[in-house]
PDB file of N, CA and C in Angstrom:
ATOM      1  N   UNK A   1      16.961   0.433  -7.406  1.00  0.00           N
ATOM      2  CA  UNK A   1      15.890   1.289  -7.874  1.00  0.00           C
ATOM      3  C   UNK A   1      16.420   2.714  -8.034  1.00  0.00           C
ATOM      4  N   UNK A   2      15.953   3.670  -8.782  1.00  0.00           N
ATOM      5  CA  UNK A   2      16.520   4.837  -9.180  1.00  0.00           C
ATOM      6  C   UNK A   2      15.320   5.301  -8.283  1.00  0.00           C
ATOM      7  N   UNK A   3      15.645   6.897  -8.569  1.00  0.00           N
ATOM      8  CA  UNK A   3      14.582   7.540  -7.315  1.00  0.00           C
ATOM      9  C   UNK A   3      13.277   7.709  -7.882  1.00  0.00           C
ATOM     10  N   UNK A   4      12.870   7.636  -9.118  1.00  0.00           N
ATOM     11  CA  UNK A   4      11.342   8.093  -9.063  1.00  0.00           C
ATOM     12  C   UNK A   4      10.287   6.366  -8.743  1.00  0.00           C
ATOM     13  N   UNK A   5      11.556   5.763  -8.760  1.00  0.00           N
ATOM     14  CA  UNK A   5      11.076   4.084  -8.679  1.00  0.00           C
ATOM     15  C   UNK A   5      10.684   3.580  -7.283  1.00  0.00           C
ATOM     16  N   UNK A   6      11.049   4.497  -5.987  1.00  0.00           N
ATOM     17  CA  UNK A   6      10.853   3.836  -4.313  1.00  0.00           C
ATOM     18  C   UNK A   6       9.628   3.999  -4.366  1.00  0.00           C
ATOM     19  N   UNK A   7       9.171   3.440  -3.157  1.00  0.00           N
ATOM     20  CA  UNK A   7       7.676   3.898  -2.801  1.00  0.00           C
ATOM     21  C   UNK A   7       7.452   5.116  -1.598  1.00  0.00           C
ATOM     22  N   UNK A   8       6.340   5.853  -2.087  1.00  0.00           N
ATOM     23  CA  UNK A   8       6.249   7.017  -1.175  1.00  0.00           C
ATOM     24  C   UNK A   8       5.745   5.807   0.276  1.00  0.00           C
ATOM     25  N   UNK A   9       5.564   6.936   1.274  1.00  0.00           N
ATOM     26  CA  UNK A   9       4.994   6.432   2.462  1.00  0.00           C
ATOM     27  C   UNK A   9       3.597   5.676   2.107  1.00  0.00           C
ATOM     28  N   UNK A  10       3.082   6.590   1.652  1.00  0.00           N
ATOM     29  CA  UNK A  10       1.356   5.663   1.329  1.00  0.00           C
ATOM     30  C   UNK A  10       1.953   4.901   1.103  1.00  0.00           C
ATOM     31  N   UNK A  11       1.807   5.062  -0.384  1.00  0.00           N
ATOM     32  CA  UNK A  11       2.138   4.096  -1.761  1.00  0.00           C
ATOM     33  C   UNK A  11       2.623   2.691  -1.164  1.00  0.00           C
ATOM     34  N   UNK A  12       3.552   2.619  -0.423  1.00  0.00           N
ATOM     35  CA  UNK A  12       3.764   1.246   0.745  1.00  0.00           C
ATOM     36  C   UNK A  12       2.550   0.796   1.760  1.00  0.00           C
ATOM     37  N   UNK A  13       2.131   1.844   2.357  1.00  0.00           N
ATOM     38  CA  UNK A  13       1.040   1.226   3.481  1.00  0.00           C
ATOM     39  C   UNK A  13      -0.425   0.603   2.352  1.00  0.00           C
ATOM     40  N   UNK A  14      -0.288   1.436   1.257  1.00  0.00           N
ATOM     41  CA  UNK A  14      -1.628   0.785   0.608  1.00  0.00           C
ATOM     42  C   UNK A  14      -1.164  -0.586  -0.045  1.00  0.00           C
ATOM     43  N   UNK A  15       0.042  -0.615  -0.697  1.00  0.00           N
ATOM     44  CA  UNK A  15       0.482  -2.355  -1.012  1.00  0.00           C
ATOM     45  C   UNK A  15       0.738  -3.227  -0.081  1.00  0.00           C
ATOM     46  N   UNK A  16       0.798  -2.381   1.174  1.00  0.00           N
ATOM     47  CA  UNK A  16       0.506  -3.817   2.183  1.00  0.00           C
ATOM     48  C   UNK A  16      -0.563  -3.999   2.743  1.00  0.00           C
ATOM     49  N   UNK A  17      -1.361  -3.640   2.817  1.00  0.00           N
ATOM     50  CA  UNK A  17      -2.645  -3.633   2.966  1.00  0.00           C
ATOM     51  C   UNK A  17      -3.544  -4.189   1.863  1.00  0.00           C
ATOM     52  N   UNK A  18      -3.338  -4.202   0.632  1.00  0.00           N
ATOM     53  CA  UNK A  18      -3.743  -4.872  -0.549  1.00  0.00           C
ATOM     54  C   UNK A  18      -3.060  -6.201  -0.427  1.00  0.00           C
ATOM     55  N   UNK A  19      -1.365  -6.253   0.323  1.00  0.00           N
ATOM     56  CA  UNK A  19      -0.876  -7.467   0.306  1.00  0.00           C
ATOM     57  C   UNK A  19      -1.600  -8.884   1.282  1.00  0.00           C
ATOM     58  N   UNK A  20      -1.997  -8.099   2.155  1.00  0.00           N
ATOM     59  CA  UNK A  20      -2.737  -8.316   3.156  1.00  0.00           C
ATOM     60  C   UNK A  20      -4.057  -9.152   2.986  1.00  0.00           C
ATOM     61  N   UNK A  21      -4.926  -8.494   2.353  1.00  0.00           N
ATOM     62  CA  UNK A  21      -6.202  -8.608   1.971  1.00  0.00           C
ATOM     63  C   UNK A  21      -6.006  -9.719   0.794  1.00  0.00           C
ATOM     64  N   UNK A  22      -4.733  -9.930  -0.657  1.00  0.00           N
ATOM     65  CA  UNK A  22      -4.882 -10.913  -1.163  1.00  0.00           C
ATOM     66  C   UNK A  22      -6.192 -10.583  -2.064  1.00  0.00           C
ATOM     67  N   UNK A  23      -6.953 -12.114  -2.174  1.00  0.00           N
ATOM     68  CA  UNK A  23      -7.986 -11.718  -3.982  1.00  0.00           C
ATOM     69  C   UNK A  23      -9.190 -10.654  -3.225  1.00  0.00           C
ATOM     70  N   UNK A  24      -9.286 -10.586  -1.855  1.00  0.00           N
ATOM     71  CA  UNK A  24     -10.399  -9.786  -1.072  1.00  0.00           C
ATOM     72  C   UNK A  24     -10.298  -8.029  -1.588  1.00  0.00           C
ATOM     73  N   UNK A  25      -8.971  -7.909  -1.986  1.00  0.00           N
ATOM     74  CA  UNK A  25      -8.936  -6.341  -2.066  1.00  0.00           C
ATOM     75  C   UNK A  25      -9.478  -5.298  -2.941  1.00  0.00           C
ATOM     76  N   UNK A  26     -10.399  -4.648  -2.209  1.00  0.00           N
ATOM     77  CA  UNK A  26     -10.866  -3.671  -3.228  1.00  0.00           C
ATOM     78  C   UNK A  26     -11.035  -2.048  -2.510  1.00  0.00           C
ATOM     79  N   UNK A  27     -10.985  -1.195  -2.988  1.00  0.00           N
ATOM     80  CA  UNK A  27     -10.984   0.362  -2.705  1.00  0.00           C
ATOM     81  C   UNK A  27     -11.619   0.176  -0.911  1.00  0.00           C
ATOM     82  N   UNK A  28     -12.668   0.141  -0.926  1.00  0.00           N
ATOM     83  CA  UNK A  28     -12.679  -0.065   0.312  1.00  0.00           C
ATOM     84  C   UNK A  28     -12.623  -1.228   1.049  1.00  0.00           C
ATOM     85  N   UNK A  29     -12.303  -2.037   1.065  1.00  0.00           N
ATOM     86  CA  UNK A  29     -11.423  -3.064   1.955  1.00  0.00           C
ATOM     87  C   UNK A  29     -10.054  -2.922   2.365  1.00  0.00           C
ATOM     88  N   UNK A  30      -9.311  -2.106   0.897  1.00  0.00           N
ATOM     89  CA  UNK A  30      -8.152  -1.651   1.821  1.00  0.00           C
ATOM     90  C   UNK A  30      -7.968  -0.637   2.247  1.00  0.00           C
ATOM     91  N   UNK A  31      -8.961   0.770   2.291  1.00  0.00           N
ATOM     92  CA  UNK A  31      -9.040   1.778   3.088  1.00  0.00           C
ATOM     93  C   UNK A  31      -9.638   0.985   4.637  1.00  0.00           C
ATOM     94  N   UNK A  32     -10.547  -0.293   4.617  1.00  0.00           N
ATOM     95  CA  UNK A  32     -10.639  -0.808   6.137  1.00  0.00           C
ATOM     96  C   UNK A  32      -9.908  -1.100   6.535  1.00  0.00           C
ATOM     97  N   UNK A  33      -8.646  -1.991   5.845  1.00  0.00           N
ATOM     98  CA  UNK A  33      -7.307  -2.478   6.333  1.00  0.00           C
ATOM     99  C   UNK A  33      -6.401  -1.564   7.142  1.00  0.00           C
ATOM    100  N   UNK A  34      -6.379  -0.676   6.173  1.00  0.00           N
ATOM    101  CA  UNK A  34      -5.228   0.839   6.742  1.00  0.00           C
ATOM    102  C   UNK A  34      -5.519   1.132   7.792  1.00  0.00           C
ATOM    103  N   UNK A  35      -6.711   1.500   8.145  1.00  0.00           N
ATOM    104  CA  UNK A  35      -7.863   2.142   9.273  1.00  0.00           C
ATOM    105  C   UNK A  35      -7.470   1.673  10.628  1.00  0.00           C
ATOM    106  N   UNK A  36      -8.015  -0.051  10.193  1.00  0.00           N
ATOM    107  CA  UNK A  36      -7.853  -1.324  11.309  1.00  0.00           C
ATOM    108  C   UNK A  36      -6.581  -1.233  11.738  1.00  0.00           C
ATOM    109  N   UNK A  37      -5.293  -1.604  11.106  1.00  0.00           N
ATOM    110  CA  UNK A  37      -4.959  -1.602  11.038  1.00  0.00           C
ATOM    111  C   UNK A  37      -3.479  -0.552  11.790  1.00  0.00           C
ATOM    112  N   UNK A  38      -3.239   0.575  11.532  1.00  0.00           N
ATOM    113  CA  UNK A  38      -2.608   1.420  11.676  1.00  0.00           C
ATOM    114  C   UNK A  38      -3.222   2.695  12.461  1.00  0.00           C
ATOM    115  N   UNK A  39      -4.764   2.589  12.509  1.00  0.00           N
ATOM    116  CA  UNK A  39      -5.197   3.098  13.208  1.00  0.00           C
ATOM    117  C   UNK A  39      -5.414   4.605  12.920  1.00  0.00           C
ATOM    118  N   UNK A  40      -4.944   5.003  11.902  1.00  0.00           N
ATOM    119  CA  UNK A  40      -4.070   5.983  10.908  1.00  0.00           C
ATOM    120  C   UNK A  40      -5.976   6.675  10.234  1.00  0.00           C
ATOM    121  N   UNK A  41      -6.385   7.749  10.500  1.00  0.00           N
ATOM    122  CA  UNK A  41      -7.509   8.183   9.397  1.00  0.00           C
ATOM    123  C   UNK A  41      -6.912   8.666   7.952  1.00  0.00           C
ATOM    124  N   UNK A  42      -7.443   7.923   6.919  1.00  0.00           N
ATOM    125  CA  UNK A  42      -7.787   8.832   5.212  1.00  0.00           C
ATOM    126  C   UNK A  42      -8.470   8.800   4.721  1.00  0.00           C
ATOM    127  N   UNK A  43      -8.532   9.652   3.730  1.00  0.00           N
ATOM    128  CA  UNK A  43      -9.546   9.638   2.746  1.00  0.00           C
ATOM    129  C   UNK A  43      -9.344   8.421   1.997  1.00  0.00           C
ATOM    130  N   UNK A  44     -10.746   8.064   1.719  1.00  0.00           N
ATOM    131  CA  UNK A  44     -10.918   6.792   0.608  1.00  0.00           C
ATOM    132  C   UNK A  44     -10.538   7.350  -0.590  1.00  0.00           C
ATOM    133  N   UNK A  45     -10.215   8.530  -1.163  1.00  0.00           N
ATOM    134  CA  UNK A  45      -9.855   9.336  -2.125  1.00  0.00           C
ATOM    135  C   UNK A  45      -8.632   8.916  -2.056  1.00  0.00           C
ATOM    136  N   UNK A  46      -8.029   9.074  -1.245  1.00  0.00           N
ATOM    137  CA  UNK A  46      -6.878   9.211  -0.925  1.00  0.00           C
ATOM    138  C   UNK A  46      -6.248   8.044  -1.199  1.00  0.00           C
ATOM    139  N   UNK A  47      -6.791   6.906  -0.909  1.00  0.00           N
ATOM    140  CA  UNK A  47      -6.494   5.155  -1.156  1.00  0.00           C
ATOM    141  C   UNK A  47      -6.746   5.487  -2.934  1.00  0.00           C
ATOM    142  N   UNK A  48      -7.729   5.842  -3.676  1.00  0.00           N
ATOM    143  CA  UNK A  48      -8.060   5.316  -5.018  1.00  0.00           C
ATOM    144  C   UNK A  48      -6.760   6.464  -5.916  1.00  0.00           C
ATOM    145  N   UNK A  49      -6.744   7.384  -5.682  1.00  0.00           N
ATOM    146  CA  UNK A  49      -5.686   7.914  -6.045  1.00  0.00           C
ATOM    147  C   UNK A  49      -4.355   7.386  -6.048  1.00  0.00           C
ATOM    148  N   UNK A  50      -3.942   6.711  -4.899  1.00  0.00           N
ATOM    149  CA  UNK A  50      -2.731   5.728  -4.901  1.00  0.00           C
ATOM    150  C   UNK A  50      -2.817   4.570  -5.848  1.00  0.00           C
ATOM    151  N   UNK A  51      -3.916   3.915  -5.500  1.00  0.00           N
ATOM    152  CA  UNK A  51      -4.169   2.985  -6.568  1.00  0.00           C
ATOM    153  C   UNK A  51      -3.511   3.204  -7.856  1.00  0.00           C
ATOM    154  N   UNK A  52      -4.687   3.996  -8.191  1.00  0.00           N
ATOM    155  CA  UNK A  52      -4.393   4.513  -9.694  1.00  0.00           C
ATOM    156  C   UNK A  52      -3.021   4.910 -10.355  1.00  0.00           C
ATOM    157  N   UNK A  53      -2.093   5.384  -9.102  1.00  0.00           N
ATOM    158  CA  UNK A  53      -0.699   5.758  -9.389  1.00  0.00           C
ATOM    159  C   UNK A  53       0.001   4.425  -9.241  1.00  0.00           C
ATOM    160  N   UNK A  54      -0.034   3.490  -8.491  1.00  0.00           N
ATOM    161  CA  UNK A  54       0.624   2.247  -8.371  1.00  0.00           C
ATOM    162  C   UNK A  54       0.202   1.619  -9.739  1.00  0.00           C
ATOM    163  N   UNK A  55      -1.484   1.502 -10.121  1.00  0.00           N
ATOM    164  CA  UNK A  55      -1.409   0.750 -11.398  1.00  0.00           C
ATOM    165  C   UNK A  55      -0.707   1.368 -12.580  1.00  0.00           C
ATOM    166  N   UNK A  56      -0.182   2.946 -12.670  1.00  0.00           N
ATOM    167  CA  UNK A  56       0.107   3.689 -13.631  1.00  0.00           C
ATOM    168  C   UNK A  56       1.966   3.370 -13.702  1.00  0.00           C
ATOM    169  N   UNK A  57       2.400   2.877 -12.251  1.00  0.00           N
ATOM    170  CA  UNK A  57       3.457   2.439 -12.273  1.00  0.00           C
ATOM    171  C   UNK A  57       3.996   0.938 -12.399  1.00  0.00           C
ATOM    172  N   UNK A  58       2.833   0.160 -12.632  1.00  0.00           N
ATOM    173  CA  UNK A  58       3.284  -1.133 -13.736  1.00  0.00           C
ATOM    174  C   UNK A  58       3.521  -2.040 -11.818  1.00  0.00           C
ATOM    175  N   UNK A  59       2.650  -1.531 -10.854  1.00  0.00           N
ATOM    176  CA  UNK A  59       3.009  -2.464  -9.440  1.00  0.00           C
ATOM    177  C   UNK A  59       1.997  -3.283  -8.800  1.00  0.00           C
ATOM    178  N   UNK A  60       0.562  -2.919  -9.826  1.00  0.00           N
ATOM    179  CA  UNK A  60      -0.894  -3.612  -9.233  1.00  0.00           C
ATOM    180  C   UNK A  60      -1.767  -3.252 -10.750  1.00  0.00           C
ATOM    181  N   UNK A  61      -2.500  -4.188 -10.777  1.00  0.00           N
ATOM    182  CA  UNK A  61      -3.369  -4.460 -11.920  1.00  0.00           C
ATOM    183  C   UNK A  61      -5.308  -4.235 -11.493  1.00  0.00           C
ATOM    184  N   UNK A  62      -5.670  -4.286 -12.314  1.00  0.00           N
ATOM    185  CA  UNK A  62      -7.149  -4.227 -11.662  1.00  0.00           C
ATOM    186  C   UNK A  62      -8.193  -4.851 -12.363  1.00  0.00           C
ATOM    187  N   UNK A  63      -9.374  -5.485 -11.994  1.00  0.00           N
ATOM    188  CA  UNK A  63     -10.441  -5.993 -12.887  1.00  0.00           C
ATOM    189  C   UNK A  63     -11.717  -5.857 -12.170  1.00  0.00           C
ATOM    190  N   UNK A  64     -12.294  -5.601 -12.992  1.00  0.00           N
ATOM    191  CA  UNK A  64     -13.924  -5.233 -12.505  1.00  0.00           C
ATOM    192  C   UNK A  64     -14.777  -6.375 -12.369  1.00  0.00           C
ATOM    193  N   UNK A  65     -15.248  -7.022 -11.097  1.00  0.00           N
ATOM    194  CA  UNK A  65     -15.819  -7.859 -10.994  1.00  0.00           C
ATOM    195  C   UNK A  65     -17.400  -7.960 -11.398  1.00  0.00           C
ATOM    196  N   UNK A  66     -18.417  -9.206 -10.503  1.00  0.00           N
ATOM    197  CA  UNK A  66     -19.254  -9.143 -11.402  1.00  0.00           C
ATOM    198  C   UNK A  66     -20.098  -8.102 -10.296  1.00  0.00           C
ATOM    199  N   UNK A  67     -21.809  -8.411 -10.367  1.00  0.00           N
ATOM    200  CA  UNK A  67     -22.858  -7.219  -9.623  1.00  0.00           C
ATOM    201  C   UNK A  67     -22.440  -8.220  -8.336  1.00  0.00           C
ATOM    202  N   UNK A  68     -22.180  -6.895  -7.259  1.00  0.00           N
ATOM    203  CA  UNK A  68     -22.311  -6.947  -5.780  1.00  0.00           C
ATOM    204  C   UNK A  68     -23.840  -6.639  -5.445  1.00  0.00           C
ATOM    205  N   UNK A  69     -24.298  -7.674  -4.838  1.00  0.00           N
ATOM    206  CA  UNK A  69     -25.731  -7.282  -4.256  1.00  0.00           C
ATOM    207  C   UNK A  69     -25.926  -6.340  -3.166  1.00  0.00           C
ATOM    208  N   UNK A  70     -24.729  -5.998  -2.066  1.00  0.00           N
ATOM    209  CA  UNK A  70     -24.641  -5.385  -1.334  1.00  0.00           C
ATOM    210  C   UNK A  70     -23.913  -3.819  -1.533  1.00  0.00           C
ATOM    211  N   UNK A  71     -24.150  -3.608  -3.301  1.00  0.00           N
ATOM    212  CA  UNK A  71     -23.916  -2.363  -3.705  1.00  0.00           C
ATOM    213  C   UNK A  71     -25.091  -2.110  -5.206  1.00  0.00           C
ATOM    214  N   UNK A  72     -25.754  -2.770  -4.638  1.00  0.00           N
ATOM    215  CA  UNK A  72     -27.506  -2.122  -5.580  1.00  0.00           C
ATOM    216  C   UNK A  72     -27.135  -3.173  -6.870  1.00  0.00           C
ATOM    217  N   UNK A  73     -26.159  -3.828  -6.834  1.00  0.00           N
ATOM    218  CA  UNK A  73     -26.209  -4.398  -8.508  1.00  0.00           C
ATOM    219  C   UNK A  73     -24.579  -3.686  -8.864  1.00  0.00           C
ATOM    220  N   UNK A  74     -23.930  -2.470  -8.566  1.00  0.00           N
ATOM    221  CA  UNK A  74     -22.685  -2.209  -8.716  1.00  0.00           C
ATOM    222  C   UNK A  74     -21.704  -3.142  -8.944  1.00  0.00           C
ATOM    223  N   UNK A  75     -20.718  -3.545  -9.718  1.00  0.00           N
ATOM    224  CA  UNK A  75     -19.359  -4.089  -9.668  1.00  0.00           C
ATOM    225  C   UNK A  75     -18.445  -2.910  -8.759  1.00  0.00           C
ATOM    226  N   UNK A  76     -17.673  -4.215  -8.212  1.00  0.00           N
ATOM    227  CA  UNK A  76     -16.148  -3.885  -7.407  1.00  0.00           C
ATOM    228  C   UNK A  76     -15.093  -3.824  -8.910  1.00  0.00           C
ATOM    229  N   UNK A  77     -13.832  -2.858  -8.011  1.00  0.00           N
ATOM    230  CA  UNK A  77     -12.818  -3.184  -9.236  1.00  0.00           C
ATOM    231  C   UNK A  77     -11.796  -3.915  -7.590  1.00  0.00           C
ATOM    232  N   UNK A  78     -11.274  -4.745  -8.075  1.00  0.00           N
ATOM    233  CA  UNK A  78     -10.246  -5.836  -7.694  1.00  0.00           C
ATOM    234  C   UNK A  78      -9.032  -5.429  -8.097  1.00  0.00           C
ATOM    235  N   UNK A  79      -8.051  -5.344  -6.960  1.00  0.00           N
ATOM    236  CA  UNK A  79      -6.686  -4.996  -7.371  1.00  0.00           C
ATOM    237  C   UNK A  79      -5.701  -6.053  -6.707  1.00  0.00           C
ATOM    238  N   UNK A  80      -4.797  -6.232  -7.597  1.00  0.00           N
ATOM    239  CA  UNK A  80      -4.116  -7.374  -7.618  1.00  0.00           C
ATOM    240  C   UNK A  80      -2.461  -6.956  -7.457  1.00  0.00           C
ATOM    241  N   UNK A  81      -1.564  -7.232  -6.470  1.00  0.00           N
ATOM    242  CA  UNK A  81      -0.477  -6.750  -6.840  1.00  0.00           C
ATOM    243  C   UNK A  81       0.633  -7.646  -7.699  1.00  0.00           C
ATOM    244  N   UNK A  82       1.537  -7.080  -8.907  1.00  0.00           N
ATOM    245  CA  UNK A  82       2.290  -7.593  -9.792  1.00  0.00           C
ATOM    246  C   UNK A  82       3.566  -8.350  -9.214  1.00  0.00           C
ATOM    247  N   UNK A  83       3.979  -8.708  -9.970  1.00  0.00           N
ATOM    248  CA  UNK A  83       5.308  -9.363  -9.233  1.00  0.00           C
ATOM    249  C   UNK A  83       6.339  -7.791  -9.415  1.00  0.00           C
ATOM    250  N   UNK A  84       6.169  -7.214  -9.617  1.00  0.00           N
ATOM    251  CA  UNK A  84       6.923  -5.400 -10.049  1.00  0.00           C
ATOM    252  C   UNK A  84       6.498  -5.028  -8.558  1.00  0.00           C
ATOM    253  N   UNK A  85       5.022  -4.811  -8.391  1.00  0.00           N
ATOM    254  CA  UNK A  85       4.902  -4.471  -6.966  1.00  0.00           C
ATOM    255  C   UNK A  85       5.664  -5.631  -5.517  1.00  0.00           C
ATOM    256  N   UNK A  86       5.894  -6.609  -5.914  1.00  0.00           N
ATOM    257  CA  UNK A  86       6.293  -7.003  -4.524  1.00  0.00           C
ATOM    258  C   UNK A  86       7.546  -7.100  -4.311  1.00  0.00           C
ATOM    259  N   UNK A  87       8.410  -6.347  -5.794  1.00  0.00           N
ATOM    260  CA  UNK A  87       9.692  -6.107  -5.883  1.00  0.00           C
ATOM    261  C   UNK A  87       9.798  -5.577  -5.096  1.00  0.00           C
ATOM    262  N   UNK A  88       9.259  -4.303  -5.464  1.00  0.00           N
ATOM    263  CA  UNK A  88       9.053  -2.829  -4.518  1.00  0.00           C
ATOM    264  C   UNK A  88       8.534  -3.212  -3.134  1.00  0.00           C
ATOM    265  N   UNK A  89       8.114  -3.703  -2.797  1.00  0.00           N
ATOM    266  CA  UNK A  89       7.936  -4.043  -1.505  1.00  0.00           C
ATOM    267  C   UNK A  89       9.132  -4.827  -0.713  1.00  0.00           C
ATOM    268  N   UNK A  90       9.443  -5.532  -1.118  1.00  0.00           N
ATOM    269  CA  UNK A  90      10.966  -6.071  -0.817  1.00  0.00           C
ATOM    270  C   UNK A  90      12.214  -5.032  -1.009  1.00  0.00           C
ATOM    271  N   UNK A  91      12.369  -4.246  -1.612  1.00  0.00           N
ATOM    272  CA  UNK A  91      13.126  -3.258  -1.888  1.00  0.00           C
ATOM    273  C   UNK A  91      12.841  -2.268  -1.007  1.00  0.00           C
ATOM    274  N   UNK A  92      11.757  -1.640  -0.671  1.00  0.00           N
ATOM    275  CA  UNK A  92      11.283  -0.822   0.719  1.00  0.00           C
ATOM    276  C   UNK A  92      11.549  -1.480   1.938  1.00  0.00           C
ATOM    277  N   UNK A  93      11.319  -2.800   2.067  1.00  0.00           N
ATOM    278  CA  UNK A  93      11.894  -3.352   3.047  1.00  0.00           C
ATOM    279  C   UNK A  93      13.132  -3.630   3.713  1.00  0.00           C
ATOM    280  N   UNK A  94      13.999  -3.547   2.938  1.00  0.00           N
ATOM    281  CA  UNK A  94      15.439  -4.062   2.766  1.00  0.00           C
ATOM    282  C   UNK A  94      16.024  -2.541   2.858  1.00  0.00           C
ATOM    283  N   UNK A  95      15.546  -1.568   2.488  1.00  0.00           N
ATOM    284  CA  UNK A  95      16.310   0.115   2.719  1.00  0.00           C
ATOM    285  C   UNK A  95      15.439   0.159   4.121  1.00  0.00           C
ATOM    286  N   UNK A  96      14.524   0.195   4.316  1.00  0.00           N
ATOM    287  CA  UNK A  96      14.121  -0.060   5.857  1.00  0.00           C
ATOM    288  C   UNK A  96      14.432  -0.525   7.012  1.00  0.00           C
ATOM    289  N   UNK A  97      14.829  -1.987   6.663  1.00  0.00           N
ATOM    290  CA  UNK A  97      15.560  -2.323   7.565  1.00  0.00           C
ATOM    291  C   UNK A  97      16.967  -2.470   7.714  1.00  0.00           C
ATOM    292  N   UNK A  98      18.041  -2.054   6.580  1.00  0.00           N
ATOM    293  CA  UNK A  98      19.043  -1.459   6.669  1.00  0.00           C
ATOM    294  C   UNK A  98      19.219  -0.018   7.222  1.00  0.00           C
ATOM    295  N   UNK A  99      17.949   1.047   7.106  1.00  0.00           N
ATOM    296  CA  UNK A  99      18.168   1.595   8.288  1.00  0.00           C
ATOM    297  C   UNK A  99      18.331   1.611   9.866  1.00  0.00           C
ATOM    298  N   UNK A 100      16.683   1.414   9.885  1.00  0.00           N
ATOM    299  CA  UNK A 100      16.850   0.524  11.652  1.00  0.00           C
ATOM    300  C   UNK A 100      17.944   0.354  12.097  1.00  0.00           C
ATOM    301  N   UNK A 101      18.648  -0.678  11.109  1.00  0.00           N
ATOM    302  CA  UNK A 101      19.827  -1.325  11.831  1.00  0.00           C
ATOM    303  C   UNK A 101      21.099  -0.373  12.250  1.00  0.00           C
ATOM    304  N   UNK A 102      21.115   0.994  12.140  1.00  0.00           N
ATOM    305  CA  UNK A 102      22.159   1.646  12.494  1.00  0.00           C
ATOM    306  C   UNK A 102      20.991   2.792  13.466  1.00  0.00           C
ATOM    307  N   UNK A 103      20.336   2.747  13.935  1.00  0.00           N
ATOM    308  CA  UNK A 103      19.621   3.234  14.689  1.00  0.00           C
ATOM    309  C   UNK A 103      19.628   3.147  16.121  1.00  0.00           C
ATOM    310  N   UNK A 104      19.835   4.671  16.970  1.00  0.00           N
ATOM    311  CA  UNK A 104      19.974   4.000  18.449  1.00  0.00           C
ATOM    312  C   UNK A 104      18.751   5.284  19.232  1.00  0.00           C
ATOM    313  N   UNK A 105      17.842   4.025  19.497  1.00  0.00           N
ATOM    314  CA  UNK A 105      16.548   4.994  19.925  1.00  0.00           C
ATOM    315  C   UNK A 105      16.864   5.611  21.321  1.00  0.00           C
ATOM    316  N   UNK A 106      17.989   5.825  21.804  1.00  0.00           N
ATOM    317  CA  UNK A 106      18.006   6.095  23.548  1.00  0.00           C
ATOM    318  C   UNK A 106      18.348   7.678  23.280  1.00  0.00           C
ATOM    319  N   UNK A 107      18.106   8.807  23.915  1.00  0.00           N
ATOM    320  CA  UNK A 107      18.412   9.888  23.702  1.00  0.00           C
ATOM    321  C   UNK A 107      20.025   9.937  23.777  1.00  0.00           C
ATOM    322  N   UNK A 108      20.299  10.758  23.608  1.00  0.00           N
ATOM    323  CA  UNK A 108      21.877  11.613  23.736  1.00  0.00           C
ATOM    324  C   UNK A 108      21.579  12.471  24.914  1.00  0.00           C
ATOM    325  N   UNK A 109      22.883  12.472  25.487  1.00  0.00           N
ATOM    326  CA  UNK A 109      22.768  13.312  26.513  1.00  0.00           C
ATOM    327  C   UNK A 109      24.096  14.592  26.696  1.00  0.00           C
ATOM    328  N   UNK A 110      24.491  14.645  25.574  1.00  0.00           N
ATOM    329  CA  UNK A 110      24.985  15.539  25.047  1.00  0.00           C
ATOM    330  C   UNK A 110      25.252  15.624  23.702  1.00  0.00           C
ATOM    331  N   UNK A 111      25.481  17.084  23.291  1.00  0.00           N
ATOM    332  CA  UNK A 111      25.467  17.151  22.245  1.00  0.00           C
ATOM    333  C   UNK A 111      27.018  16.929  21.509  1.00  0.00           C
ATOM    334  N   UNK A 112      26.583  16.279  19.933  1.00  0.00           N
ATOM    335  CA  UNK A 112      27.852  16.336  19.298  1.00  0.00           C
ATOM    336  C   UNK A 112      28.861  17.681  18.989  1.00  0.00           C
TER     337      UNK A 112
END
């Protein structure tokens, strides 16, 4: 991946959390996921804005379902991640845990 291609920090916690959730995912289901989850507070702004940048980057798709009764008659939009997005997710993973792996969490007890 070249650099404007990784995923920011969100930009990862919201595709796994959409990965998570599967055909269930929508704006707020995966702001509940994150929440539950990570324990982590955001704005639901904050989730649809990512969205919108992940679908603008060709990594999740979206479709407007039919009337939710438990939103007055409203449609959900449904987001779906691409096989592009779970590249990127495998690719975040794999620089991830090729870090870790040279990682030594015990302090130093002197300096270099």
């Amino acid at each position: 991946m070249t650099k404007g291609e990784y995923l920011g920090e969100f930009e990862l916690v919201v595709l796994l959390a959409l990965a998570r959730l599967d055909e269930a995912a929508y704006g707020m289901s995966i702001y509940d996921e994150i929440v539950a989850t990570t324990g982590r507070e955001v704005s639901i702004q904050a989730v649809y804005v990512t969205l919108n940048r992940l679908e603008k980057k060709g990594y999740v798709t979206s479709k407007v379902g039919g009337p939710a009764e438990d939103r007055g008659g409203r449609s959900r939009k449904y987001y779906t991640i691409l096989p592009s997005g779970l590249s990127a997710l495998t690719l975040s993973r794999t620089m991830y845990d090729s870090l870790w792996a040279g990682v030594r969490l015990k302090p130093r007890t002197t300096r270099p």
